[in-house]
PDB file of N, CA and C in Angstrom:
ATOM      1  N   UNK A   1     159.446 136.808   9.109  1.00  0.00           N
ATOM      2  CA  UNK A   1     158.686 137.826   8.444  1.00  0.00           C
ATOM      3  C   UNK A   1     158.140 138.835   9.462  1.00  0.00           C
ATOM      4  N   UNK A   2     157.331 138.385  10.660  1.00  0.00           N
ATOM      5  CA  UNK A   2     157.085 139.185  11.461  1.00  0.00           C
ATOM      6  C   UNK A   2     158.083 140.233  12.126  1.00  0.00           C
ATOM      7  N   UNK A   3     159.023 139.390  12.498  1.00  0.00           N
ATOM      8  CA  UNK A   3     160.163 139.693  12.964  1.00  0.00           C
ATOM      9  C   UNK A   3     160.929 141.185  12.160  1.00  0.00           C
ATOM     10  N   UNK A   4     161.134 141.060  10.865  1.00  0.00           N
ATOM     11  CA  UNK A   4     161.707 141.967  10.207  1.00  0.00           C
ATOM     12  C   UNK A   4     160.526 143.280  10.468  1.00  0.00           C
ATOM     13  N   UNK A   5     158.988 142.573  10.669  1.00  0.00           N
ATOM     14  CA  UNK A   5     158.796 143.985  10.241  1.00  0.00           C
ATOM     15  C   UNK A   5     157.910 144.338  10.941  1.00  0.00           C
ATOM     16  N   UNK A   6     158.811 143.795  12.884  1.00  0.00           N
ATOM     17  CA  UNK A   6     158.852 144.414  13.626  1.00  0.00           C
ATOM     18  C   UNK A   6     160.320 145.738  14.033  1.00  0.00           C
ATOM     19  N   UNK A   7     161.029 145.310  12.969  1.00  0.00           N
ATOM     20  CA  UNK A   7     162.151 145.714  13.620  1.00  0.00           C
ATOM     21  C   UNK A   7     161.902 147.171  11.869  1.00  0.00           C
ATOM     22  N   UNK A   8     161.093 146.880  11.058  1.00  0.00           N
ATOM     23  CA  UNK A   8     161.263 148.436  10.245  1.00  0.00           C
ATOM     24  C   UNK A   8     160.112 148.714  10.810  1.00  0.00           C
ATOM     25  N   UNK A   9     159.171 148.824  11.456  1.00  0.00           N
ATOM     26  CA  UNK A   9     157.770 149.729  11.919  1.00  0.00           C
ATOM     27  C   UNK A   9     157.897 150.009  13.682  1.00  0.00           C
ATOM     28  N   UNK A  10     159.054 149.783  13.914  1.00  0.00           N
ATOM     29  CA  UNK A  10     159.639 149.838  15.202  1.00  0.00           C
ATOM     30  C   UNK A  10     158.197 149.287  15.967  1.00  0.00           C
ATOM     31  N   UNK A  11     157.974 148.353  16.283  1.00  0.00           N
ATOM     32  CA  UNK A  11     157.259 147.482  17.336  1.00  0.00           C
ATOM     33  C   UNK A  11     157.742 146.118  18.020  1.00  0.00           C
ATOM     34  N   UNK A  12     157.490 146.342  19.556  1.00  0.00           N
ATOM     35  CA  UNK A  12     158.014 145.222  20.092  1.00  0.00           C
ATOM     36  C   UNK A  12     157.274 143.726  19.664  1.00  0.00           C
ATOM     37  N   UNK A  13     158.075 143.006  19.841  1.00  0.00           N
ATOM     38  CA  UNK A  13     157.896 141.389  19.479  1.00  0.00           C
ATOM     39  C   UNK A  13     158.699 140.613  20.501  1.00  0.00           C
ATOM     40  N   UNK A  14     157.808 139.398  20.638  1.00  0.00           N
ATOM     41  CA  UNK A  14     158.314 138.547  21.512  1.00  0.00           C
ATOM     42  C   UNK A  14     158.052 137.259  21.618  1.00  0.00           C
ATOM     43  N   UNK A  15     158.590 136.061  21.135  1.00  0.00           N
ATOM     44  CA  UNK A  15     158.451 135.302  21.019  1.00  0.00           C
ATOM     45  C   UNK A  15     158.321 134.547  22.385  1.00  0.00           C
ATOM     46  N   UNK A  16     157.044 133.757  21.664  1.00  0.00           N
ATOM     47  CA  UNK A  16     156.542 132.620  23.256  1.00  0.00           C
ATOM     48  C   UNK A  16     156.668 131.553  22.735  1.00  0.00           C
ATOM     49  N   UNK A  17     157.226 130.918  24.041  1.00  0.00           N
ATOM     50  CA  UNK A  17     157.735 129.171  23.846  1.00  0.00           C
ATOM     51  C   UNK A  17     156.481 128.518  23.447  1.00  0.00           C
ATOM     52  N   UNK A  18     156.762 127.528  22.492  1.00  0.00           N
ATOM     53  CA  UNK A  18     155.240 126.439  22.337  1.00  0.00           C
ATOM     54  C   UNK A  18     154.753 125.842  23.425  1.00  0.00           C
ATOM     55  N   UNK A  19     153.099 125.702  23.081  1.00  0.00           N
ATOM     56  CA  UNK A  19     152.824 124.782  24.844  1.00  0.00           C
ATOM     57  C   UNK A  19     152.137 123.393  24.652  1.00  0.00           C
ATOM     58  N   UNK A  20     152.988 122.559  24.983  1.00  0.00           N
ATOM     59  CA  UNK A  20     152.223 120.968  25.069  1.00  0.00           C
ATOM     60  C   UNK A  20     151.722 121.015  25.834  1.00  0.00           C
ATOM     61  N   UNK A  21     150.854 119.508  25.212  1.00  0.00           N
ATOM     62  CA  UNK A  21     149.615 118.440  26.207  1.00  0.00           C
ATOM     63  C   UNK A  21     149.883 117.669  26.121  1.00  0.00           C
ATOM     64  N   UNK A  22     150.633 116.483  27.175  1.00  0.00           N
ATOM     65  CA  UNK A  22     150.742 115.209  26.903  1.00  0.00           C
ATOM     66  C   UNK A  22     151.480 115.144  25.505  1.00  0.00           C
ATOM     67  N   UNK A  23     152.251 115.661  25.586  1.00  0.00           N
ATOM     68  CA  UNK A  23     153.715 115.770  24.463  1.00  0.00           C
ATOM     69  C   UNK A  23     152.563 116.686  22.496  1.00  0.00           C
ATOM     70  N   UNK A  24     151.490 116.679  23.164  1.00  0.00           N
ATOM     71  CA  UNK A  24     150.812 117.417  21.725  1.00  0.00           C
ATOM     72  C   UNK A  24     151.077 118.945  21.855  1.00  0.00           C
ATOM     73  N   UNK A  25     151.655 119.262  20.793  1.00  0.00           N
ATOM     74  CA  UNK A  25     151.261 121.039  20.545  1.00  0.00           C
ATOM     75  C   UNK A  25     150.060 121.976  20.542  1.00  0.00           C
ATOM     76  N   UNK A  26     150.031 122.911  21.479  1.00  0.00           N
ATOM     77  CA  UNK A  26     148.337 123.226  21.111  1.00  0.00           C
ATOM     78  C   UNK A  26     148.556 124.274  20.680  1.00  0.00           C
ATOM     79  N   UNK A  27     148.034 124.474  19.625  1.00  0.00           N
ATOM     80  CA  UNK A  27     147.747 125.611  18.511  1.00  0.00           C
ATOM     81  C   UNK A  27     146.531 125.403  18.258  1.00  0.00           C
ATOM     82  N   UNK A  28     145.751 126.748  17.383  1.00  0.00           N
ATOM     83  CA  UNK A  28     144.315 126.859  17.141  1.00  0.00           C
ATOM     84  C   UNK A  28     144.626 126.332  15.533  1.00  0.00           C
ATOM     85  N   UNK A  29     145.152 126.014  15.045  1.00  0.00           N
ATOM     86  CA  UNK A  29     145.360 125.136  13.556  1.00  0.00           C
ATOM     87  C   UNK A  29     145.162 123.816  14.011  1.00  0.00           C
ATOM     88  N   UNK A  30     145.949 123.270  15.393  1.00  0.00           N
ATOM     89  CA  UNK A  30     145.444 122.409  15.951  1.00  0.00           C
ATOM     90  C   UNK A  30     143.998 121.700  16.016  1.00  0.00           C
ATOM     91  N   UNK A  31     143.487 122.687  17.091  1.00  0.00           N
ATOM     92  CA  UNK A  31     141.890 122.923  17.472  1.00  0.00           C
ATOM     93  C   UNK A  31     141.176 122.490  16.186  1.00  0.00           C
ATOM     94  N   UNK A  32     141.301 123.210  14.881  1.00  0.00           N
ATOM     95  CA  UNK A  32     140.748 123.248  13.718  1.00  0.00           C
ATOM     96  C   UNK A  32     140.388 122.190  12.774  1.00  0.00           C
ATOM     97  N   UNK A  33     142.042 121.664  13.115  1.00  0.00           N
ATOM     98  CA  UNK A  33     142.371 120.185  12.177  1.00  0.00           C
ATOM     99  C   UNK A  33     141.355 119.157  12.848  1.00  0.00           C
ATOM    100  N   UNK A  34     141.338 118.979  14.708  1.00  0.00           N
ATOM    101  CA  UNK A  34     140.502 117.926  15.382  1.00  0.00           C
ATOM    102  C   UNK A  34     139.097 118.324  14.699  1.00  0.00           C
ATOM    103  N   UNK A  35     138.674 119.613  14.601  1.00  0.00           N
ATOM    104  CA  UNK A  35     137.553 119.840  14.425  1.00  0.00           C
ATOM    105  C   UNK A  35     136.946 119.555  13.019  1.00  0.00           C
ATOM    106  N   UNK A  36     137.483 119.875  12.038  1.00  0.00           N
ATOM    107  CA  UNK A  36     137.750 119.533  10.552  1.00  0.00           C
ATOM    108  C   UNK A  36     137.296 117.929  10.916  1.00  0.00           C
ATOM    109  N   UNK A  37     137.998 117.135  11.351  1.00  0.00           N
ATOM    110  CA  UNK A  37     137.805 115.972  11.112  1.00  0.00           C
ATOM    111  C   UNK A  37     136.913 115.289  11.850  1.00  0.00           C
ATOM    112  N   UNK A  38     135.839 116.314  12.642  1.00  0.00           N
ATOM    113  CA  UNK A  38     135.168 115.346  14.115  1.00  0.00           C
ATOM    114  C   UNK A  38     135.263 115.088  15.341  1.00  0.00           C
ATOM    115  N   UNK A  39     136.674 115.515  15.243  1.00  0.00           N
ATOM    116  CA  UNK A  39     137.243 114.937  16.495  1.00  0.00           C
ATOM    117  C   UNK A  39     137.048 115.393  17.489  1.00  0.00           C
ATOM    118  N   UNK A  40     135.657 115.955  18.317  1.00  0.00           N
ATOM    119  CA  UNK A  40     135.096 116.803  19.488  1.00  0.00           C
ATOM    120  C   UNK A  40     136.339 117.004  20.416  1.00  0.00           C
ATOM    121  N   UNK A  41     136.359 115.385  20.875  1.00  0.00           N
ATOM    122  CA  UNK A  41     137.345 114.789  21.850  1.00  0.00           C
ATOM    123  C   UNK A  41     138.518 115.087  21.837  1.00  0.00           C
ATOM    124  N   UNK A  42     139.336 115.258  20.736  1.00  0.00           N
ATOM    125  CA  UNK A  42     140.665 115.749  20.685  1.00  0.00           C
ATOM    126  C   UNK A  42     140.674 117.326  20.579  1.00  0.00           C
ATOM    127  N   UNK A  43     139.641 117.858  19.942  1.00  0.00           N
ATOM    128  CA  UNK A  43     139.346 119.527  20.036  1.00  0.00           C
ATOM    129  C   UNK A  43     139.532 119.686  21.241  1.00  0.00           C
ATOM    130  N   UNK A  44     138.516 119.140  22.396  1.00  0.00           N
ATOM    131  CA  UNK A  44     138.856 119.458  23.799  1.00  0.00           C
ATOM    132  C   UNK A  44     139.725 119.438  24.555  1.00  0.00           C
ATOM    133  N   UNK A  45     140.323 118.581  24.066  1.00  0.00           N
ATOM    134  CA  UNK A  45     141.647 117.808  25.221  1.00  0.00           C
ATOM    135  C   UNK A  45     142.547 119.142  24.796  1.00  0.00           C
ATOM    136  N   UNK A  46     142.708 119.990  23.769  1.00  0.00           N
ATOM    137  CA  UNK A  46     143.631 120.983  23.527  1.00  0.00           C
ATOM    138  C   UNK A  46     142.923 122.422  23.620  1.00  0.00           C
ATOM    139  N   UNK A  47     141.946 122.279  23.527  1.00  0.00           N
ATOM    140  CA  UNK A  47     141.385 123.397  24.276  1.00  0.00           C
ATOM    141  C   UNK A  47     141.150 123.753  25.992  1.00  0.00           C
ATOM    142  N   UNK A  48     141.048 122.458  26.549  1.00  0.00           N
ATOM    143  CA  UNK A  48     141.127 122.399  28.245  1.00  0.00           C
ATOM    144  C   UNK A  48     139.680 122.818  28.017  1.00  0.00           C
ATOM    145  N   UNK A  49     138.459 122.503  27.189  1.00  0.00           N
ATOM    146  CA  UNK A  49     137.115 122.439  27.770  1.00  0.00           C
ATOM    147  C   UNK A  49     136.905 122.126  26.019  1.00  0.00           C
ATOM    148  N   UNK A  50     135.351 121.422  26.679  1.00  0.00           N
ATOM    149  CA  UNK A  50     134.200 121.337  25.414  1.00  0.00           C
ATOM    150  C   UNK A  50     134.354 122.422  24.117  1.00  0.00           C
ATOM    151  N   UNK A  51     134.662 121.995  22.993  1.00  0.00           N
ATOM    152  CA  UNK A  51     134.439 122.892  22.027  1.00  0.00           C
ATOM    153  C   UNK A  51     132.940 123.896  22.340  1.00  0.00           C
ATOM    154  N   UNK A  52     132.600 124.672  21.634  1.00  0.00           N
ATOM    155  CA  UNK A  52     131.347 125.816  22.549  1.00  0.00           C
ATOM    156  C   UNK A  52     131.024 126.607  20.476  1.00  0.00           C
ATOM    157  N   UNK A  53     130.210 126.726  20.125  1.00  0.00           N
ATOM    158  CA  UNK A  53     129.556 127.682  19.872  1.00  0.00           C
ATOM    159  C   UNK A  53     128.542 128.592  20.065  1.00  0.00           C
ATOM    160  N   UNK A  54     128.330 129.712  19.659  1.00  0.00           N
ATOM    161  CA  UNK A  54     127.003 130.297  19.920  1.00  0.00           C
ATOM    162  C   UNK A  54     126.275 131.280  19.298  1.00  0.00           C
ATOM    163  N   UNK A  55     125.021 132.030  19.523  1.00  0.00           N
ATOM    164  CA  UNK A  55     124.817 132.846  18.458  1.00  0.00           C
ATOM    165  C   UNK A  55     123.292 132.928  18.772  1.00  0.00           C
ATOM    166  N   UNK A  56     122.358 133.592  17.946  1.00  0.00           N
ATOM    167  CA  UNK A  56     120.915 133.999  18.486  1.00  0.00           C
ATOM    168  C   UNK A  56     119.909 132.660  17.430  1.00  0.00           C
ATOM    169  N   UNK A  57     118.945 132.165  18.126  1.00  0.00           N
ATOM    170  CA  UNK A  57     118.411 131.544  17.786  1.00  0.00           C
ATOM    171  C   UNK A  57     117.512 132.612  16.595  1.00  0.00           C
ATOM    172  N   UNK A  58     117.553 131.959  15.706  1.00  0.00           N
ATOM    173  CA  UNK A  58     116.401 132.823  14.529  1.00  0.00           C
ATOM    174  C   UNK A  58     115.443 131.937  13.767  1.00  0.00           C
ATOM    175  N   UNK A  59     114.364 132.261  13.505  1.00  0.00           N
ATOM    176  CA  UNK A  59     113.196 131.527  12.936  1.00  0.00           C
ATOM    177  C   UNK A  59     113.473 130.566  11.428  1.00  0.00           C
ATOM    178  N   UNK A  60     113.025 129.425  11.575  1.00  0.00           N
ATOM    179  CA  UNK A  60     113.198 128.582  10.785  1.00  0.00           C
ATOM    180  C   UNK A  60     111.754 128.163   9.838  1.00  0.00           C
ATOM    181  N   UNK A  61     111.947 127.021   9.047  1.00  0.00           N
ATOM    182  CA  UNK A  61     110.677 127.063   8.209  1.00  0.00           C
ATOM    183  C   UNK A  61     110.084 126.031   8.830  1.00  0.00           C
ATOM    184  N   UNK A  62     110.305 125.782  10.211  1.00  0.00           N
ATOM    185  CA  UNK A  62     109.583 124.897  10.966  1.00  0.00           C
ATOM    186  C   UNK A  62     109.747 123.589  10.553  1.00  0.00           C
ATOM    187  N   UNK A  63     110.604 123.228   9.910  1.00  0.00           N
ATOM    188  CA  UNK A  63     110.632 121.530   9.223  1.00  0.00           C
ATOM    189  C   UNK A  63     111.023 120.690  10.627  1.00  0.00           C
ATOM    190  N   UNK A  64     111.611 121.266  11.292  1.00  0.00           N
ATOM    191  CA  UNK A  64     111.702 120.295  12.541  1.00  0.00           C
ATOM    192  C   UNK A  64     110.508 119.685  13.634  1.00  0.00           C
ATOM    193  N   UNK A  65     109.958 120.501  13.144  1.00  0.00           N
ATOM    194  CA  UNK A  65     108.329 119.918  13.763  1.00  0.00           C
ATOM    195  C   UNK A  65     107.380 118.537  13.201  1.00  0.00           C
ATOM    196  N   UNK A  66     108.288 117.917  11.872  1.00  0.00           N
ATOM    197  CA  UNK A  66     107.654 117.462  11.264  1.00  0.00           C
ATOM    198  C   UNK A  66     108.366 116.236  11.871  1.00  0.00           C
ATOM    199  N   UNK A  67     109.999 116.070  12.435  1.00  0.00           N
ATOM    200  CA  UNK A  67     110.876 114.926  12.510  1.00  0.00           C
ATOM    201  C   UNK A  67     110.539 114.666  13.869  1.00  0.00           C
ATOM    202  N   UNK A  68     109.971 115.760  14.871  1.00  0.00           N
ATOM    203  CA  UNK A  68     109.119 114.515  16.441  1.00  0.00           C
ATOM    204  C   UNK A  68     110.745 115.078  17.183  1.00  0.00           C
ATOM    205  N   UNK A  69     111.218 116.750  16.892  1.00  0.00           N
ATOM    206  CA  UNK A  69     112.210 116.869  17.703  1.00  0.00           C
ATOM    207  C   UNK A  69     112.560 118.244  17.395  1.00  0.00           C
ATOM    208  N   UNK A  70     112.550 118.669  18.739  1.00  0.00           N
ATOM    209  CA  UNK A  70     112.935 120.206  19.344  1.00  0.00           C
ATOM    210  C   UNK A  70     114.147 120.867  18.056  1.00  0.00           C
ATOM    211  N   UNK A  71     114.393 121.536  17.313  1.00  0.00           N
ATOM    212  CA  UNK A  71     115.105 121.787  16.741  1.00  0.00           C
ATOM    213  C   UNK A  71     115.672 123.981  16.896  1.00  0.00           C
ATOM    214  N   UNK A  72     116.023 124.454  16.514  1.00  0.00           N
ATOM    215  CA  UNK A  72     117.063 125.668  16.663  1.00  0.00           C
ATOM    216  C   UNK A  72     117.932 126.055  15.488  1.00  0.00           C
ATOM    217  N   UNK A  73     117.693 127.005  14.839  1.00  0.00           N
ATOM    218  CA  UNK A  73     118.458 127.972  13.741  1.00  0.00           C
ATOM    219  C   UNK A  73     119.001 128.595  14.573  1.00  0.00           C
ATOM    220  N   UNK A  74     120.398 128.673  14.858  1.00  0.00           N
ATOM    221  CA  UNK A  74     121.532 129.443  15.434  1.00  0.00           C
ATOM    222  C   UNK A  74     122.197 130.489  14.334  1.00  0.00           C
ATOM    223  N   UNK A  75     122.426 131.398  14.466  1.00  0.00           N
ATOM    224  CA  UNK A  75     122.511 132.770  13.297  1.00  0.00           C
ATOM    225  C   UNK A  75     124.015 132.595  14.232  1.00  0.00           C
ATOM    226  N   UNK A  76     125.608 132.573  13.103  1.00  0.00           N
ATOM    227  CA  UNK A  76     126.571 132.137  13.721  1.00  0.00           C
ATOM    228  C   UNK A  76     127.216 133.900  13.085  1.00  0.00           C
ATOM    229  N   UNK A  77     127.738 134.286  14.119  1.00  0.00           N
ATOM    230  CA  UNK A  77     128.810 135.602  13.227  1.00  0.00           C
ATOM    231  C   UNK A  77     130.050 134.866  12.503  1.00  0.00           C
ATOM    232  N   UNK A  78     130.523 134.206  12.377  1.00  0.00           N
ATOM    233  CA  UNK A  78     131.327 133.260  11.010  1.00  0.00           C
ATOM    234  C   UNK A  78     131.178 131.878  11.287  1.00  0.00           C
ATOM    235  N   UNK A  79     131.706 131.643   9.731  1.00  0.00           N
ATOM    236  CA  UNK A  79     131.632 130.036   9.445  1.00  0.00           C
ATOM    237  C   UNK A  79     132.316 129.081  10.611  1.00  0.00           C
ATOM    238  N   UNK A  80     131.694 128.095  11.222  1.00  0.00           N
ATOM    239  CA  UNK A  80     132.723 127.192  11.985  1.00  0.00           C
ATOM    240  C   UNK A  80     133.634 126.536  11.564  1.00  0.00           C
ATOM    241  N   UNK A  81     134.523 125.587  12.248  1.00  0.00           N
ATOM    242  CA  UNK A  81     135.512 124.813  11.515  1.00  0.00           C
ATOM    243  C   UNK A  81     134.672 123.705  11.503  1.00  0.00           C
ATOM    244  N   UNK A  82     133.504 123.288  11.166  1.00  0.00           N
ATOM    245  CA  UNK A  82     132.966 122.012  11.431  1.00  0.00           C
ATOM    246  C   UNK A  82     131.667 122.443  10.777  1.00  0.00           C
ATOM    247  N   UNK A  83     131.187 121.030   9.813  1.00  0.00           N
ATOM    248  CA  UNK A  83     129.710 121.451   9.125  1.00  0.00           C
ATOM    249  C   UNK A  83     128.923 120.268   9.873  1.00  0.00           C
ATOM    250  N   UNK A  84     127.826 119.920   9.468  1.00  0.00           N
ATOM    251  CA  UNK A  84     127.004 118.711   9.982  1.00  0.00           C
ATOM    252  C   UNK A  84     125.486 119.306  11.018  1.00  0.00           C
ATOM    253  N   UNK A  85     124.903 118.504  11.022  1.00  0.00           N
ATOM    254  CA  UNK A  85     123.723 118.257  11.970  1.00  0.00           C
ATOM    255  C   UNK A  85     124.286 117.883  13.110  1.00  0.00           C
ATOM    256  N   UNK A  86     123.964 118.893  14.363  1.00  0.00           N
ATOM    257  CA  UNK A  86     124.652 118.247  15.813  1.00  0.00           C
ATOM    258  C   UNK A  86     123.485 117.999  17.104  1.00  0.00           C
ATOM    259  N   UNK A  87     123.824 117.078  18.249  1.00  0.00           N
ATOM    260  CA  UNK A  87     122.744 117.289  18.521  1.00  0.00           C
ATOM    261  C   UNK A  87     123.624 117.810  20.086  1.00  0.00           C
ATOM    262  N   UNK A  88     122.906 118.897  20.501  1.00  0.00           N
ATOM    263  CA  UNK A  88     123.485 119.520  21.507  1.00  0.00           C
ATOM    264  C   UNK A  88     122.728 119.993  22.891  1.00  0.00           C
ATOM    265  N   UNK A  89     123.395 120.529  23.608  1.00  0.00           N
ATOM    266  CA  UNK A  89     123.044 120.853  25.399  1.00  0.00           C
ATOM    267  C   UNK A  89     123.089 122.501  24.840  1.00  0.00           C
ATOM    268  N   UNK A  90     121.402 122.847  25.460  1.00  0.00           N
ATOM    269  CA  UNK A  90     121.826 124.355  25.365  1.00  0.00           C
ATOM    270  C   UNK A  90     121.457 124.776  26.702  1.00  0.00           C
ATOM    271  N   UNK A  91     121.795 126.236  27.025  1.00  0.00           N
ATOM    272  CA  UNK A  91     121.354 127.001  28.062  1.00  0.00           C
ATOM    273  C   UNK A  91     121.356 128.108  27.809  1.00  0.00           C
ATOM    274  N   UNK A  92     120.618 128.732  28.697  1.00  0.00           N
ATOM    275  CA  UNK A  92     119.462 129.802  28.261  1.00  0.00           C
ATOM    276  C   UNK A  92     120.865 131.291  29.535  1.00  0.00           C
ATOM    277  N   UNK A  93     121.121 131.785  28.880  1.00  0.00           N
ATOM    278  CA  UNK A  93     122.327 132.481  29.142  1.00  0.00           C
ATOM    279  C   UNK A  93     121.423 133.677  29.753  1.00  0.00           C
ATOM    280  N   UNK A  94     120.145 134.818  29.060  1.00  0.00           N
ATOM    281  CA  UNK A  94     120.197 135.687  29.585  1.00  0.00           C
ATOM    282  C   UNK A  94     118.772 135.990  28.587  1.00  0.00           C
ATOM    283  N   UNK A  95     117.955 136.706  28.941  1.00  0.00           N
ATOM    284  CA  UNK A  95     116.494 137.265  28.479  1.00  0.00           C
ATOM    285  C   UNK A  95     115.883 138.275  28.801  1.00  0.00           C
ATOM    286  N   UNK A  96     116.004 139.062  27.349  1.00  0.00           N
ATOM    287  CA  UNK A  96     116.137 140.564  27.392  1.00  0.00           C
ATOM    288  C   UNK A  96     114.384 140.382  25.836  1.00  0.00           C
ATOM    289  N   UNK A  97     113.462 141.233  26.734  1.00  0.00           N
ATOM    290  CA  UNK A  97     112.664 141.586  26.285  1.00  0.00           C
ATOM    291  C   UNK A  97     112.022 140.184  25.825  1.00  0.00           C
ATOM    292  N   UNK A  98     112.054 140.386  24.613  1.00  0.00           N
ATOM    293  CA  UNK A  98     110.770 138.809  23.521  1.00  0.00           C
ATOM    294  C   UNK A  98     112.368 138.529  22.958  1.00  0.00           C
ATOM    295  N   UNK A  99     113.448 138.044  23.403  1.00  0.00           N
ATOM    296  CA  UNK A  99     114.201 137.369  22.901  1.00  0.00           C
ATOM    297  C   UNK A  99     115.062 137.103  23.834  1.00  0.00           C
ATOM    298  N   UNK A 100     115.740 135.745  23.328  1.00  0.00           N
ATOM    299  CA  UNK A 100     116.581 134.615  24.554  1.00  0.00           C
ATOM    300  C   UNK A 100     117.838 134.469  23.810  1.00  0.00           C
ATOM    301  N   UNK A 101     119.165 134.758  24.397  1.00  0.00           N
ATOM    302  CA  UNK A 101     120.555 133.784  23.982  1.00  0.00           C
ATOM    303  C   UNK A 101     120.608 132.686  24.209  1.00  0.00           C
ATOM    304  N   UNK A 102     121.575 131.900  23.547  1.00  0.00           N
ATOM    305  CA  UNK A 102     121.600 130.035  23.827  1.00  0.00           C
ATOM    306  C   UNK A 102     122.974 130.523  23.660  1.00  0.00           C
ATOM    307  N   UNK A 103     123.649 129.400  24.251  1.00  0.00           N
ATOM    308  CA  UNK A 103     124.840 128.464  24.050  1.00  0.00           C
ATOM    309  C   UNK A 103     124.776 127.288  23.439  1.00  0.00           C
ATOM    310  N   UNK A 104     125.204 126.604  22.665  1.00  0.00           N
ATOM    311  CA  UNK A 104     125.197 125.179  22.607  1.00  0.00           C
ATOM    312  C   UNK A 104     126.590 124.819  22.336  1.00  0.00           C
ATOM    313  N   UNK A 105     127.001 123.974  22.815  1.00  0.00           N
ATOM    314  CA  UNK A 105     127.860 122.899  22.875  1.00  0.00           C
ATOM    315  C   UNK A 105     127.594 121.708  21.453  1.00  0.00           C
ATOM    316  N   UNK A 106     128.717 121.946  21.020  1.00  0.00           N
ATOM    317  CA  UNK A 106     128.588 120.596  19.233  1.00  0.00           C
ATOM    318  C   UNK A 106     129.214 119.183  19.961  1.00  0.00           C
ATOM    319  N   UNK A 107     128.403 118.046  19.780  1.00  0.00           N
ATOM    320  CA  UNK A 107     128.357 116.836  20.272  1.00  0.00           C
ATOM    321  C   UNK A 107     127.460 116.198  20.044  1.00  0.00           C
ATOM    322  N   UNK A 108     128.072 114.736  20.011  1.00  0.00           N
ATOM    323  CA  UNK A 108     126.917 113.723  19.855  1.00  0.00           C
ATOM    324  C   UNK A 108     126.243 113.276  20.968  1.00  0.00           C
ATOM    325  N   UNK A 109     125.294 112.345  21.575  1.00  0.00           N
ATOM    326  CA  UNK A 109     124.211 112.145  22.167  1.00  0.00           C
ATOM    327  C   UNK A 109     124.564 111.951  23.134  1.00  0.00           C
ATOM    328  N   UNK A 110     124.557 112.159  24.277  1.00  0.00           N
ATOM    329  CA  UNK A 110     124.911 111.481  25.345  1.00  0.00           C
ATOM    330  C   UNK A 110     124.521 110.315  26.329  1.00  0.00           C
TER     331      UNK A 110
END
């Protein structure tokens, strides 16, 4: 499909060989499926690092103050491939004026 309609909108195309890991295919359908199902560990191993989200911390209704633990509303620009409560490693990336970026990393406890 691409193919044809590279060849009526005259644009080059070029097909790239697939790339294994330890005989696995890595594709981001890949990535998705480990992630879909939990699978941090296999997300990574085909990504070549820690799965990573990120996004600006934004004000919450404070209910985490009530459970005896540091908690974070992350404002995400789209949906992840993964839902759940995570408990994560953040770092403080950069601080501009009365507001801070995070990183966090999705994982369980270490």
């Amino acid at each position: 499909m691409l193919e044809a309609a590279a060849g009526r909108l005259d644009f080059g195309l070029e097909a790239m060989p697939e790339v294994l890991h330890e005989g696995e295919r890595v594709s981001s359908s890949g990535v998705r499926a480990a992630l879909a199902a939990g699978d941090l560990e296999g997300a990574a191993r085909l990504l070549g690092r820690e799965y990573t989200m990120s996004g600006r911390v934004a004000h919450g209704e404070k209910l985490g103050r009530s459970l005896g633990f540091a908690t974070a509303n992350i404002v995400l620009r789209r949906r992840p491939p993964l839902a759940g409560v995570f408990a994560v490693e953040a770092e403080l990336e950069e601080r501009t004026g009365c507001c801070a970026a995070w990183q966090a990393s999705a994982g369980g406890p270490r």
